[in-house]
Protein backbone atom coordinates (compact mmCIF):
# COMPACT_ATOMS: atom_id res chain seq x y z
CA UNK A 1 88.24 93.01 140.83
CA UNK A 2 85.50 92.38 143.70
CA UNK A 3 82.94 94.48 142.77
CA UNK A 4 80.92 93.61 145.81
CA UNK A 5 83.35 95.20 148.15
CA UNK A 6 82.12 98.64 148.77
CA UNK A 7 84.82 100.05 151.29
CA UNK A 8 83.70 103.29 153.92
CA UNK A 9 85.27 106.58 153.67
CA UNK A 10 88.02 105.61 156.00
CA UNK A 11 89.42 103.18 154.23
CA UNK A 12 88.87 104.91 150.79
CA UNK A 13 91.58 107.59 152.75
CA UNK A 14 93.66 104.30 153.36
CA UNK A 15 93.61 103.43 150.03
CA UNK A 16 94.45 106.86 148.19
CA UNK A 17 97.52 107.56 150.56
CA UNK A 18 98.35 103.74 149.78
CA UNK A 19 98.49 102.12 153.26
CA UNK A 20 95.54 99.63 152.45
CA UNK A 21 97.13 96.02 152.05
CA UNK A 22 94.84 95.21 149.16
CA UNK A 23 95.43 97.24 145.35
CA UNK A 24 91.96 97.22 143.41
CA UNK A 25 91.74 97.66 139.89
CA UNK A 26 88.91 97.81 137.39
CA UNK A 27 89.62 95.59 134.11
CA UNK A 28 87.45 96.84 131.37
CA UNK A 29 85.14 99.84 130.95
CA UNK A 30 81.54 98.40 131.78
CA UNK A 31 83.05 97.31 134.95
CA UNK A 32 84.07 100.22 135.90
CA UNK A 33 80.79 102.38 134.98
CA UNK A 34 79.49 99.78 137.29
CA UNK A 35 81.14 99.86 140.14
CA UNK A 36 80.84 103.83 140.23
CA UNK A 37 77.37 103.61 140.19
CA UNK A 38 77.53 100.92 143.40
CA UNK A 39 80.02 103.47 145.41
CA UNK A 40 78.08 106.52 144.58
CA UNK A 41 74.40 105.06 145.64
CA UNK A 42 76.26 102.90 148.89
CA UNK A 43 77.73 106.08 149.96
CA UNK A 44 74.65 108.34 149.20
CA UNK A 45 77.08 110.58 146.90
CA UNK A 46 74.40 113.89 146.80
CA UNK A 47 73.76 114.04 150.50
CA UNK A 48 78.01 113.86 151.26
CA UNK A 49 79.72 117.05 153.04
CA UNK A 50 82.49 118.57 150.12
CA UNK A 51 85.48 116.48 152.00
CA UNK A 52 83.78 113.67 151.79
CA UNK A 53 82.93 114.39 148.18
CA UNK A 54 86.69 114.56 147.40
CA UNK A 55 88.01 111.38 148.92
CA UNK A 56 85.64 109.29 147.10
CA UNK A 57 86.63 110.71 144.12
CA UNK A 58 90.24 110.20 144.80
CA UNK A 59 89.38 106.99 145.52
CA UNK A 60 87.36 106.36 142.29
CA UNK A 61 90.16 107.95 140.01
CA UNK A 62 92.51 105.52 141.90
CA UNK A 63 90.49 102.42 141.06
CA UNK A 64 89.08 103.25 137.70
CA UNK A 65 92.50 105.21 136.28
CA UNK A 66 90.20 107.91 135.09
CA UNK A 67 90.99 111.52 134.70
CA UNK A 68 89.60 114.00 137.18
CA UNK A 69 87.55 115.37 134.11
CA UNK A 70 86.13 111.65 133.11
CA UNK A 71 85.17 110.85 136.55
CA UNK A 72 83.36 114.26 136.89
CA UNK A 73 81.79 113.32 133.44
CA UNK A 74 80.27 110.17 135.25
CA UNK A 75 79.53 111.60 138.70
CA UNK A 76 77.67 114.55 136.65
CA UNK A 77 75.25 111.88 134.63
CA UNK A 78 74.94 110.26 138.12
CA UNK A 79 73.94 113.27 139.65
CA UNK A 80 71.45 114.63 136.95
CA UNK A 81 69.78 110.81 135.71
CA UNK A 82 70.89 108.57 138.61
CA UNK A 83 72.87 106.07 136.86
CA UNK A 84 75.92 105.45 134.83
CA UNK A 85 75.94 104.04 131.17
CA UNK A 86 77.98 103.42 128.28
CA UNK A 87 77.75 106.06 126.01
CA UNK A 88 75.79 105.09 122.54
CA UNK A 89 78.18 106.26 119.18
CA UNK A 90 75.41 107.96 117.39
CA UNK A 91 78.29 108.59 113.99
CA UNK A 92 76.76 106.21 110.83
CA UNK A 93 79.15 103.79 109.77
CA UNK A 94 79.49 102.95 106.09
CA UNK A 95 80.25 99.34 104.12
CA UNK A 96 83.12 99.14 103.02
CA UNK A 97 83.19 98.06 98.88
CA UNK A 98 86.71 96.04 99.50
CA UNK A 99 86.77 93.14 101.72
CA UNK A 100 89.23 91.02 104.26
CA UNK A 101 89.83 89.13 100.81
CA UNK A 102 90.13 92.09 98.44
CA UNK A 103 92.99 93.10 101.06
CA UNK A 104 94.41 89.48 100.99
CA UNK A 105 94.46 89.82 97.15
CA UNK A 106 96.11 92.75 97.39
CA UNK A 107 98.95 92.10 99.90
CA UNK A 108 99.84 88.24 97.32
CA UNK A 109 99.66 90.26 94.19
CA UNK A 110 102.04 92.99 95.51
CA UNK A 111 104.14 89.88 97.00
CA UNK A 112 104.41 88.63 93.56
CA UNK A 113 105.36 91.98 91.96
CA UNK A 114 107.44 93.20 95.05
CA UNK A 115 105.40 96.01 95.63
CA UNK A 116 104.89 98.26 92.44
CA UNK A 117 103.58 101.59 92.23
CA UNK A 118 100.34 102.08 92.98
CA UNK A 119 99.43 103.07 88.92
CA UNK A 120 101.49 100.25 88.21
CA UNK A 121 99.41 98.03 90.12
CA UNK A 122 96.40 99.48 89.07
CA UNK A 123 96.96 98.42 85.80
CA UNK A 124 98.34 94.70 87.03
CA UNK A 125 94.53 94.12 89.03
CA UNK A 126 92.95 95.25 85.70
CA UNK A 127 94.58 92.90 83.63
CA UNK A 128 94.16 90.46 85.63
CA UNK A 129 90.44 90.76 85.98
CA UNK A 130 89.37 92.19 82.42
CA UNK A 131 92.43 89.91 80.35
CA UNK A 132 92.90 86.83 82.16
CA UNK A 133 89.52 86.41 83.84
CA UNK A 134 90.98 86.24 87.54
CA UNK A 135 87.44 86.92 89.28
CA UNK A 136 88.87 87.61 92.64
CA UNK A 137 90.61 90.96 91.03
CA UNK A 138 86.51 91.74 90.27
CA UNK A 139 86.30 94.94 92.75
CA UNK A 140 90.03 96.08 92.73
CA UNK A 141 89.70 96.37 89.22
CA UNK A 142 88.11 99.47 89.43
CA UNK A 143 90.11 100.94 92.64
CA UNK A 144 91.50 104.45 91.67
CA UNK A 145 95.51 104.55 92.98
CA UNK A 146 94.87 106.97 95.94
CA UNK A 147 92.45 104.32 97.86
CA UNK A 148 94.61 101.79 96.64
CA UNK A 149 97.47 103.30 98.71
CA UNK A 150 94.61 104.03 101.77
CA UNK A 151 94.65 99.88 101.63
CA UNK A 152 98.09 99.04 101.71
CA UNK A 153 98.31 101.73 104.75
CA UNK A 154 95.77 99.52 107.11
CA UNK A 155 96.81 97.21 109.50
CA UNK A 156 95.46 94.46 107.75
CA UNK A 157 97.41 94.67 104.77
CA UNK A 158 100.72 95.50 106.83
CA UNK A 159 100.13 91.94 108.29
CA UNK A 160 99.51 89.84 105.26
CA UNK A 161 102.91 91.92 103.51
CA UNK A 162 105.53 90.98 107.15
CA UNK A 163 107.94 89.40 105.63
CA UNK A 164 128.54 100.40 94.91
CA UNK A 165 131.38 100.94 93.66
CA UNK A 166 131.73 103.77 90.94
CA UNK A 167 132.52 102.98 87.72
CA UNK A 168 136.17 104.54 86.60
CA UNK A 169 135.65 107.48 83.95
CA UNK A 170 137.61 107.13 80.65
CA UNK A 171 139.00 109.70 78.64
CA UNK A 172 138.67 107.96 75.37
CA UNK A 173 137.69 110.11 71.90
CA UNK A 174 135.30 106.79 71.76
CA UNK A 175 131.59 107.75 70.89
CA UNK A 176 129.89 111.20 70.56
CA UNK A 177 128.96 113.04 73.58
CA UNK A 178 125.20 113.61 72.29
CA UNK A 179 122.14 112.42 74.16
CA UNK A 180 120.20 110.32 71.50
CA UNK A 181 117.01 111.73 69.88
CA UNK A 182 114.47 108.68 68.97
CA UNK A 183 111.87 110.73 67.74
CA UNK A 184 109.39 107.70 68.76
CA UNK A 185 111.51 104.97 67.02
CA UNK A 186 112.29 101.40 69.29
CA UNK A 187 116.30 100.44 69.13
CA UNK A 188 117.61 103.41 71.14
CA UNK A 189 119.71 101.70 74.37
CA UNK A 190 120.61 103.04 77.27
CA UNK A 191 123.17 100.42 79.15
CA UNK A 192 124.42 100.20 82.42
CA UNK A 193 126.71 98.33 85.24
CA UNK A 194 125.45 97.19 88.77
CA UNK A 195 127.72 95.69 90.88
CA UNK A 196 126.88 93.23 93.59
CA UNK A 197 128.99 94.19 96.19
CA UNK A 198 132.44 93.77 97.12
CA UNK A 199 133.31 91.07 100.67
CA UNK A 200 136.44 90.59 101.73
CA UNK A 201 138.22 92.46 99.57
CA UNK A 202 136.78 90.20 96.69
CA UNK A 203 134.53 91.40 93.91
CA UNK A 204 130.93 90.42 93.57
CA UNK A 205 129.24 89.60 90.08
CA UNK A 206 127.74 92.60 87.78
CA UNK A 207 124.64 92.91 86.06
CA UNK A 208 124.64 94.69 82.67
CA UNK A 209 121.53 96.48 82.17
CA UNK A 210 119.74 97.90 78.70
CA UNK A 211 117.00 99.85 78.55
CA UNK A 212 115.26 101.04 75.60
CA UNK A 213 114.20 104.48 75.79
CA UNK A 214 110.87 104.62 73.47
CA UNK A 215 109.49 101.44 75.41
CA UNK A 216 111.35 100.49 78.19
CA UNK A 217 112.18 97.22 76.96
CA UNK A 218 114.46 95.81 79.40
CA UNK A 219 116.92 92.90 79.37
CA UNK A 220 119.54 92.30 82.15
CA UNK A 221 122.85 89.90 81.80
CA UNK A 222 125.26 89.02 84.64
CA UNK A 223 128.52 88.64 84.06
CA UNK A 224 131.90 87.90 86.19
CA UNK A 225 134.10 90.81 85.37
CA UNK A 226 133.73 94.52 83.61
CA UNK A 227 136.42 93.27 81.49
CA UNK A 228 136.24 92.79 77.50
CA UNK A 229 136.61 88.89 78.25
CA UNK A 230 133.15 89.41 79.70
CA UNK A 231 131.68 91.85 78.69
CA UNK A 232 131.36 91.25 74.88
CA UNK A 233 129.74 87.71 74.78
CA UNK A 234 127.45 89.57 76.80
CA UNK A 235 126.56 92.30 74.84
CA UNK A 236 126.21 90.21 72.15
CA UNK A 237 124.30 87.72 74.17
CA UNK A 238 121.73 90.87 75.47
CA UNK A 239 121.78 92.39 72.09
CA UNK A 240 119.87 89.13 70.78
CA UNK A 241 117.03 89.48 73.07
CA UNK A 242 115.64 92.38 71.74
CA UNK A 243 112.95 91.76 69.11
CA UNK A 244 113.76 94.88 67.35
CA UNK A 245 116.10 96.24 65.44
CA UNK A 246 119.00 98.02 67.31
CA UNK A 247 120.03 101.52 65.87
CA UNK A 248 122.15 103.36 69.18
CA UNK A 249 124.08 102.04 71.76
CA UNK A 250 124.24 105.40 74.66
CA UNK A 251 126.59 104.88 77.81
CA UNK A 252 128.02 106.82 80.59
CA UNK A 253 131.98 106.79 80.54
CA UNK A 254 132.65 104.30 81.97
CA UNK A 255 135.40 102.07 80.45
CA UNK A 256 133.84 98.97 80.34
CA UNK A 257 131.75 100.45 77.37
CA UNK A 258 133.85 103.42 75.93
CA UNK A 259 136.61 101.38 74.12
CA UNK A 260 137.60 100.25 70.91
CA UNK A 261 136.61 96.29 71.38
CA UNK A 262 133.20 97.26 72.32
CA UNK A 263 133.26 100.42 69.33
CA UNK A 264 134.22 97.84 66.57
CA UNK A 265 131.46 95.87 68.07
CA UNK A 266 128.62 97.94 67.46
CA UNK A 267 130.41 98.70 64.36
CA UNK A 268 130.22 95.38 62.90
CA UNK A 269 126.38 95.77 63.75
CA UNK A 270 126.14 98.95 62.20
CA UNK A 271 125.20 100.67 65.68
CA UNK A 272 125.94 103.88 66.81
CA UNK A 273 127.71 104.26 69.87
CA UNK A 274 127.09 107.51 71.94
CA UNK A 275 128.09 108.41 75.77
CA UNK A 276 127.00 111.34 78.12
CA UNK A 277 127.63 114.80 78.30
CA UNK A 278 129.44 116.17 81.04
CA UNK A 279 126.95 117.91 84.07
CA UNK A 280 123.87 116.39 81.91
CA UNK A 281 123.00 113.71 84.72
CA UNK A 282 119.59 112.88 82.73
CA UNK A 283 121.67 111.39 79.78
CA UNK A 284 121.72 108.22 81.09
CA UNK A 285 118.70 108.60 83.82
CA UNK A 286 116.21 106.04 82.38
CA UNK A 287 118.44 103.34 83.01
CA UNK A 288 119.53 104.07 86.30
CA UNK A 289 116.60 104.20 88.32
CA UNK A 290 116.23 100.80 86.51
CA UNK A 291 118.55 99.85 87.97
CA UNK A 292 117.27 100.35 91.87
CA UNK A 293 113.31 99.98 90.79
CA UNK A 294 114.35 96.43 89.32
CA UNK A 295 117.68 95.16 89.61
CA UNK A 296 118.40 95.66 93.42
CA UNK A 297 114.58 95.38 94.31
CA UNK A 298 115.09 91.36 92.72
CA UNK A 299 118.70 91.00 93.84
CA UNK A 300 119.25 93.16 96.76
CA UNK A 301 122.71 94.09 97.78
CA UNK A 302 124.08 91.29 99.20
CA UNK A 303 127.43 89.49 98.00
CA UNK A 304 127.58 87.22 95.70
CA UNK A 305 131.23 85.46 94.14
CA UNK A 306 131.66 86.20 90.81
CA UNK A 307 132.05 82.72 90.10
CA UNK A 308 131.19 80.53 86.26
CA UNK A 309 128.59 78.81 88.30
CA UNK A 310 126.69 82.07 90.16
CA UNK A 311 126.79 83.93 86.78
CA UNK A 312 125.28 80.59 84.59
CA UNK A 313 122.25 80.15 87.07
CA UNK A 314 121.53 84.04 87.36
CA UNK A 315 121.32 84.34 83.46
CA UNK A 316 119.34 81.27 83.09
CA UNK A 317 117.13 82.74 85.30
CA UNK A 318 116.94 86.16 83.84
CA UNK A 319 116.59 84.66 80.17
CA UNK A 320 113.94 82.08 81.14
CA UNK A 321 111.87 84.06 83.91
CA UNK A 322 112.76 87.53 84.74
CA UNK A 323 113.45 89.82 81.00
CA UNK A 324 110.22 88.35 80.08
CA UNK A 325 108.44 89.18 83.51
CA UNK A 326 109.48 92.72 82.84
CA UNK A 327 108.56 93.45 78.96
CA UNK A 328 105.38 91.45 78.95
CA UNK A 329 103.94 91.47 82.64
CA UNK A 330 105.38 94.69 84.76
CA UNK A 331 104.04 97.94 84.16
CA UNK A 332 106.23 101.35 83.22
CA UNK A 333 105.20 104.66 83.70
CA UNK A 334 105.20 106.59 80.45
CA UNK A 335 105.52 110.66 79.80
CA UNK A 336 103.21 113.10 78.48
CA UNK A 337 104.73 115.93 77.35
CA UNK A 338 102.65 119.36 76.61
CA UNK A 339 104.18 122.81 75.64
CA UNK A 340 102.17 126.06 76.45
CA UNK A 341 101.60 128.92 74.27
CA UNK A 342 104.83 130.36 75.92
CA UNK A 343 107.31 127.57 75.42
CA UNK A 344 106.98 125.75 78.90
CA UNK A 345 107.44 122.23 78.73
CA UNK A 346 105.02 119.99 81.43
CA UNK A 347 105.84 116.44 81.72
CA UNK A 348 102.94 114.35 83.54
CA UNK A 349 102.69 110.30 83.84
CA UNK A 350 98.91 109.61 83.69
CA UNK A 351 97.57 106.52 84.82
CA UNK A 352 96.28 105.59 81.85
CA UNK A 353 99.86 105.70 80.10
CA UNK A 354 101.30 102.87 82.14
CA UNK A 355 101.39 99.82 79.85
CA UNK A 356 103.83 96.88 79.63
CA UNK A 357 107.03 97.51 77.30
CA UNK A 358 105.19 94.84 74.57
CA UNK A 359 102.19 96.84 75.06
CA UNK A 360 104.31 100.49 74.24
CA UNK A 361 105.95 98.09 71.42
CA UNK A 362 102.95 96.86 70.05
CA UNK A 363 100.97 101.13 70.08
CA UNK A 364 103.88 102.25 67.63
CA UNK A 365 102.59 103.37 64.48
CA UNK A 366 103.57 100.76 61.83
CA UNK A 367 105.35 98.77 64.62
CA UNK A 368 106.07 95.74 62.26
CA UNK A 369 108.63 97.83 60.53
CA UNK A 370 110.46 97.75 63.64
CA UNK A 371 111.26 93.81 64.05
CA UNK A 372 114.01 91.83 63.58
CA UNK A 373 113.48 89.55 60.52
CA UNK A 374 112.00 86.45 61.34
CA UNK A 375 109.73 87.82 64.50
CA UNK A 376 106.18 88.21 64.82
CA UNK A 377 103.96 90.17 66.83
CA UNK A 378 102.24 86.44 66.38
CA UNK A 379 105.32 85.19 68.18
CA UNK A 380 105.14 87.27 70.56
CA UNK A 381 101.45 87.35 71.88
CA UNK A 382 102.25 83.60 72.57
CA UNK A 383 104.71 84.38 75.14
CA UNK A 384 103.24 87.46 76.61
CA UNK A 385 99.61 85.79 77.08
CA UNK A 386 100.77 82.27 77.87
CA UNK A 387 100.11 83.26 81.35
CA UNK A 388 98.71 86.09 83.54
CA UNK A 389 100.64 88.95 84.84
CA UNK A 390 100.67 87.33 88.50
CA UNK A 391 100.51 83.57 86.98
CA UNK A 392 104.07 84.28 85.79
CA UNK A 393 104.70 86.58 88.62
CA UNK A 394 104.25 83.57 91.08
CA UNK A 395 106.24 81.43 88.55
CA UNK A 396 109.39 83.69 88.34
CA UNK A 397 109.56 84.14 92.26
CA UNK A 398 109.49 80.40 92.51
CA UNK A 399 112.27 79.81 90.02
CA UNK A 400 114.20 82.95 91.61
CA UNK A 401 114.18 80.83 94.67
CA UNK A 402 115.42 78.03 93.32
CA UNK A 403 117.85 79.85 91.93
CA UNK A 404 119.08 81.36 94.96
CA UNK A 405 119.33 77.72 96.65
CA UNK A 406 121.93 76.71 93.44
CA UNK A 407 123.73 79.84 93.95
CA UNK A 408 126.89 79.58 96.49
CA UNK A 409 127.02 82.24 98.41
C-alpha cells in the first residue's frame, strides 16, 4: 500500500461507496497504526464537523479492515495522546523446561512405539534415561503423564508425528464354563482369533493371540486357516514361547478352540481347558483389547492372502522382533484392587504399576518356581537388556518393513 497517498474527504466518499478506480489495503498491523495516524493529523481529525468525522472513519475501517470498535480504540488514543502505537503485552512469559528437541524426542519415541499411553510412555522415557543411559530422555524423564499429553497436543509435535468376521459359536460339552482364578500364579491363558480381512470373497490370514492374565505376557502366531490343520502346530508352536509353565488354557466358544483335537491337546500337556460364560463379556476381556491395542495397531486391517509364504514371513517376524518387543520393552497397565469397609471393590491403574510383562514376571514372589526347566531369569535379562526399549523399538519397525516388502499383497 502507498502510504504517502493521503486522499481528501471527497474521494474518501468515492472510495467507501466503491466508485474509486484504485482498492487500498493495509498489509500488516504497524502499517496500519501508521497510516491512521498520517490521515488523522493530514485531515486535522479534532477540528472536523461530525459528517466529516464519519466518512473518514468509513474510510479508515475500509482500508485497515478494522471493526468500528478497534478503529474508535485508535482514534480515542489519537485524540487523548496524539499518536497511535502498538500496544506493549505487559503478561510475564515463563521458560519453558522442555525444548524444540525434548518435543522431537518425543514425537520418534512415540513413532517407534506407535503411540502408547501416556503412563505407558512415561515409563518408556524413564527407562530409557535412568536404564539405558539415553541422555536426550534427561528432562522427559521426569514429565508427569498430564503435561506429557499437553505436548503431544501442540502444533509442534502434531508436525513431527504427520505421517471382522465373528467367530461361529459351538455347542460342544468341551471345557468348563468357569472364568479362571490365578490367585497371582503366571500360566493362566487367555487366547484369541483376529482375522485380517476378507477381499474378494477370499479369506485373509489370522493371528492367534495368548495373553497371560497375571503378567500380560503376550505371544502372537499367524496362521492360514481356523482349521485343526492350522491351528494345532500353532498352538503348540505359541505354547513354546512362554518361559513358564502353562497350567489353563481359557477361550471364548468359538470352534476353532472348543473341540476335541485341541481338548486332547492340552490334555497331553496336562492343561486345563476352560471357555466363557454366557452374558459374562469380561471372561475373555484381557485378550481382546489386545487384540486392537497391539495386533491391529501393528497390522492394521488391510488384506492380506492367507498364503504359506505371507504366514512364514509374519511369524518370523513376530518370533524374532515383535513377542519380544512386547514382554520385554512395551509397557502394560496393571490393577490395584482395594475393598472398603463395606464390600465395594475400586479398581485403579497407577502409574507406578505399569511395568513390562518380564518386569510383572520377574516381581512374583518366588518367581523361579514358575519356569520352564532349563530357563533362567539369567537367560532372560540377556534378551530383555540386549538393547533399549526404543533401540529395539527402531529395530522391530525396520524389520516389520521389510517384512511388509516380502509379503504379497
Amino acid at each position: 500500500m502507498d502510504t504517502t497517498h493521503i486522499p481528501t474527504l471527497i474521494q474518501m466518499v468515492d472510495y467507501v461507496s466503491g466508485s474509486a478506480a484504485v482498492r487500498l489495503r493495509c498489509q500488516d498491523r504497524q502499517e496500519a497504526y501508521d497510516y491512521i495516524k498520517r490521515v488523522l493529523v493530514r485531515h486535522s481529525y479534532i477540528t472536523l464537523k461530525k459528517p466529516a468525522k464519519s466518512t473518514l472513519r468509513r474510510y479508515l475501517m475500509s482500508v485497515t479492515g478494522y471493526s468500528k470498535a478497534q478503529l474508535d480504540r485508535l482514534i480515542s488514543q489519537y485524540v487523548e495522546r496524539g499518536t497511535v502505537t502498538l500496544s506493549v503485552r505487559t503478561q510475564p512469559t515463563f521458560k519453558g523446561i522442555y525444548t524444540r528437541e525434548d518435543v522431537a524426542e518425543l514425537a520418534r519415541i512415540d513413532d517407534l512405539h506407535e503411540g502408547l499411553s501416556g503412563p505407558a510412555t512415561c515409563i518408556i522415557l524413564k527407562r530409557e534415561y535412568e536404564l539405558f543411559g539415553n541422555s536426550t530422555c534427561e528432562r522427559l524423564s521426569h514429565i508427569s503423564v498430564s503435561h506429557l499429553y499437553n505436548l503431544r497436543s501442540g502444533d509442534r509435535y502434531r508436525s513431527l508425528r504427520i505421517h471382522f468376521t465373528k467367530t461361529k459359536p459351538a455347542s460342544v460339552p468341551i471345557g468348563k464354563r468357569v472364568k479362571p482364578e490365578p490367585n497371582g500364579q503366571p500360566g493362566f491363558l487367555r487366547i484369541d482369533s483376529v482375522h485380517q480381512g476378507d477381499k474378494d470373497g477370499e479369506k485373509g490370514i489370522y493371528h492367534i493371540n495368548l495373553v497371560d492374565e497375571v503378567t500380560q505376557w503376550e505371544v502372537v502366531v499367524c496362521v492360514e486357516g481356523i482349521s485343526e490343520q492350522f491351528m494345532i502346530p500353532a498352538l503348540i508352536a505359541a505354547l513354546e514361547l512362554f518361559p513358564f509353565v502353562i497350567l489353563n488354557f481359557h477361550a471364548d466358544n468359538g470352534s476353532e478352540y472348543i473341540n476335541k483335537v485341541v481338548a486332547k491337546l492340552l490334555e497331553g500337556m496336562r492343561v486345563k481347558l476352560t471357555k466363557s460364560r454366557p452374558r459374562h463379556s469380561g471372561d475373555n476381556g484381557l485378550v481382546e483389547t489386545k487384540n486392537g491395542a497391539v495386533i491391529r495397531k501393528a497390522l492394521g486391517y488391510l488384506h492380506i492372502p492367507r498364503t504359506p509364504d505371507n504366514v512364514e514371513q509374519i511369524n518370523r517376524w513376530y518370533k524374532a522382533w515383535f513377542v519380544p518387543y512386547l514382554n520385554f520393552h512395551r509397557p502394560c497397565a496393571f490393577r490395584v484392587t482395594t475393598e472398603n469397609v463395606k464390600g465395594k471393590q475400586t479398581h485403579k491403574y497407577p502409574k507406578d504399576g505399569y511395568m513390562m510383562p518380564y518386569e510383572k514376571l520377574k516381581s512374583l514372589p518366588k518367581a523361579e518356581q514358575y519356569l520352564k526347566p532349563g530357563i533362567t531369569f539369567e537367560q532372560l535379562d540377556l534378551q530383555a537388556y540386549a538393547m533399549s526399549d526404543s533401540q529395539w523399538a527402531k529395530a522391530m519397525q525396520e524389520n516389520k518393513a521389510a517384512m511388509w516388502e516380502s509379503v504379497k499383497l
